[in-house]
Protein backbone atom coordinates (compact mmCIF):
# COMPACT_ATOMS: atom_id res chain seq x y z
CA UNK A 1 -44.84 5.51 -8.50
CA UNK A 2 -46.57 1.99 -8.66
CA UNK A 3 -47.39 0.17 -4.73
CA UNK A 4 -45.10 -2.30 -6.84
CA UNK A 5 -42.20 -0.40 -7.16
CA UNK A 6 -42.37 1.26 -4.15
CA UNK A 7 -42.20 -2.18 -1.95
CA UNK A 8 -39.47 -3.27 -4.19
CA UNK A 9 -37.79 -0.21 -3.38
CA UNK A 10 -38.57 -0.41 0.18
CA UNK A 11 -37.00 -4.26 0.28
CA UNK A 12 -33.97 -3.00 -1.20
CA UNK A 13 -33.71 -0.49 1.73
CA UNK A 14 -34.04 -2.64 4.08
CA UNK A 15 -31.85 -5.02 2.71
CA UNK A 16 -29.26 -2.10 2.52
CA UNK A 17 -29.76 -1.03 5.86
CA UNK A 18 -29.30 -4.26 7.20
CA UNK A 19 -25.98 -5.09 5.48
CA UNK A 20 -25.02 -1.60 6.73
CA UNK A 21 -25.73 -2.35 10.31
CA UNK A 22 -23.81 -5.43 9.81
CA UNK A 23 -20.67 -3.73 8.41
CA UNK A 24 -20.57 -1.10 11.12
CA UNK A 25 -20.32 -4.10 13.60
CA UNK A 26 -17.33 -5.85 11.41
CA UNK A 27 -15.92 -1.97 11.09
CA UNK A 28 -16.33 -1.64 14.86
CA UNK A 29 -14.65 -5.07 15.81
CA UNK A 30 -11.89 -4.46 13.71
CA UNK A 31 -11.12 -1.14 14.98
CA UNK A 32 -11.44 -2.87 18.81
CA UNK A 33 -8.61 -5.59 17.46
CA UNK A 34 -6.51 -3.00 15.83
CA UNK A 35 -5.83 -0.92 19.15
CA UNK A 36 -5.52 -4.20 20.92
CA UNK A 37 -2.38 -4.83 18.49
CA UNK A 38 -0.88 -1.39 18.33
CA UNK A 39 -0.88 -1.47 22.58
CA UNK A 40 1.02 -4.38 21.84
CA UNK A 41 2.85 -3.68 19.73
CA UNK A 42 3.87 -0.47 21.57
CA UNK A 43 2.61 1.95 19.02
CA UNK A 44 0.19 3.54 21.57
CA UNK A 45 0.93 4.60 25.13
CA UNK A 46 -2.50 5.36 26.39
CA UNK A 47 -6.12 4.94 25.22
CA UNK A 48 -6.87 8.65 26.43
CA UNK A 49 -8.76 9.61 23.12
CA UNK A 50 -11.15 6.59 23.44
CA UNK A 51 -14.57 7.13 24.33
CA UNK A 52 -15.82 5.43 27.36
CA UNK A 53 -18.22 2.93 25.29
CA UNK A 54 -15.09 2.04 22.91
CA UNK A 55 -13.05 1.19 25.92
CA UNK A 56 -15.60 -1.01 27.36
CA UNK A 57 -15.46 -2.71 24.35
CA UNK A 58 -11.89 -2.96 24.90
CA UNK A 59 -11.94 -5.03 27.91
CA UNK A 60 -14.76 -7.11 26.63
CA UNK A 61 -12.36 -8.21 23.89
CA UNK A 62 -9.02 -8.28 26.03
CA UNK A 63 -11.27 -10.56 28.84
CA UNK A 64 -12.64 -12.67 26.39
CA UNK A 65 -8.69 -13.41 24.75
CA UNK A 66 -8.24 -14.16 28.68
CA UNK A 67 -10.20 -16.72 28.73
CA UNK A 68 -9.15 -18.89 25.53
CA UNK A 69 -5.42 -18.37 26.65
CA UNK A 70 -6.51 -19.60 29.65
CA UNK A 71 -8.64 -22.45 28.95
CA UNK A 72 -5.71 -23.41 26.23
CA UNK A 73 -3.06 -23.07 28.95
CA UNK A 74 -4.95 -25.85 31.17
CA UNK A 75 -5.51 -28.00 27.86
CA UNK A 76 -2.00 -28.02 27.51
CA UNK A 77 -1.28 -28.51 30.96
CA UNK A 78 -3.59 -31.48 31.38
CA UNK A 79 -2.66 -32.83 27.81
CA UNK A 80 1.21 -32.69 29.74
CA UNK A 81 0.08 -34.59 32.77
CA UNK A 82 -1.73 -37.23 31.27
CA UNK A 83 1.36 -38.49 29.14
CA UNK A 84 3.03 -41.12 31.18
CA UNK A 85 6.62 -39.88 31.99
């Protein structure tokens, strides 16, 4: 094999490897989201067969939805109180 080839080749793994880090992060943020709407949605009673790292990613996600409702909730509320009555 030409040096040629063989760095071409070795961009296109990287490359590859990259994008596949990068969809196991979209893979794992979707799966986060997805339990978040079946507790919801009552579909699952307990998170039992989660791993320990998977539910810390859990309330990472649930905290962070907190915090916009939150920080919506007193946008509203001081949107409401500034309106002359």
């Amino acid at each position: 094999m030409l040096d040629g080839e063989k760095a071409i080749l070795e961009q296109k793994i990287t490359a590859a490897t990259a994008r596949m880090n990068e969809l196991r992060l979209t893979n794992h943020d979707m799966e986060v989201k997805l339990v978040i709407y079946d507790v919801i949605a009552g579909r699952r009673k307990n998170l039992d067969d989660l791993s320990p790292n998977f539910i810390n990613d859990l309330q990472k996600e649930v905290a962070k939805h907190r915090e916009e409702v939150q920080k919506r909730m007193q946008e509203l509320c001081s949107m409401d109180s500034s309106k002359p009555t």
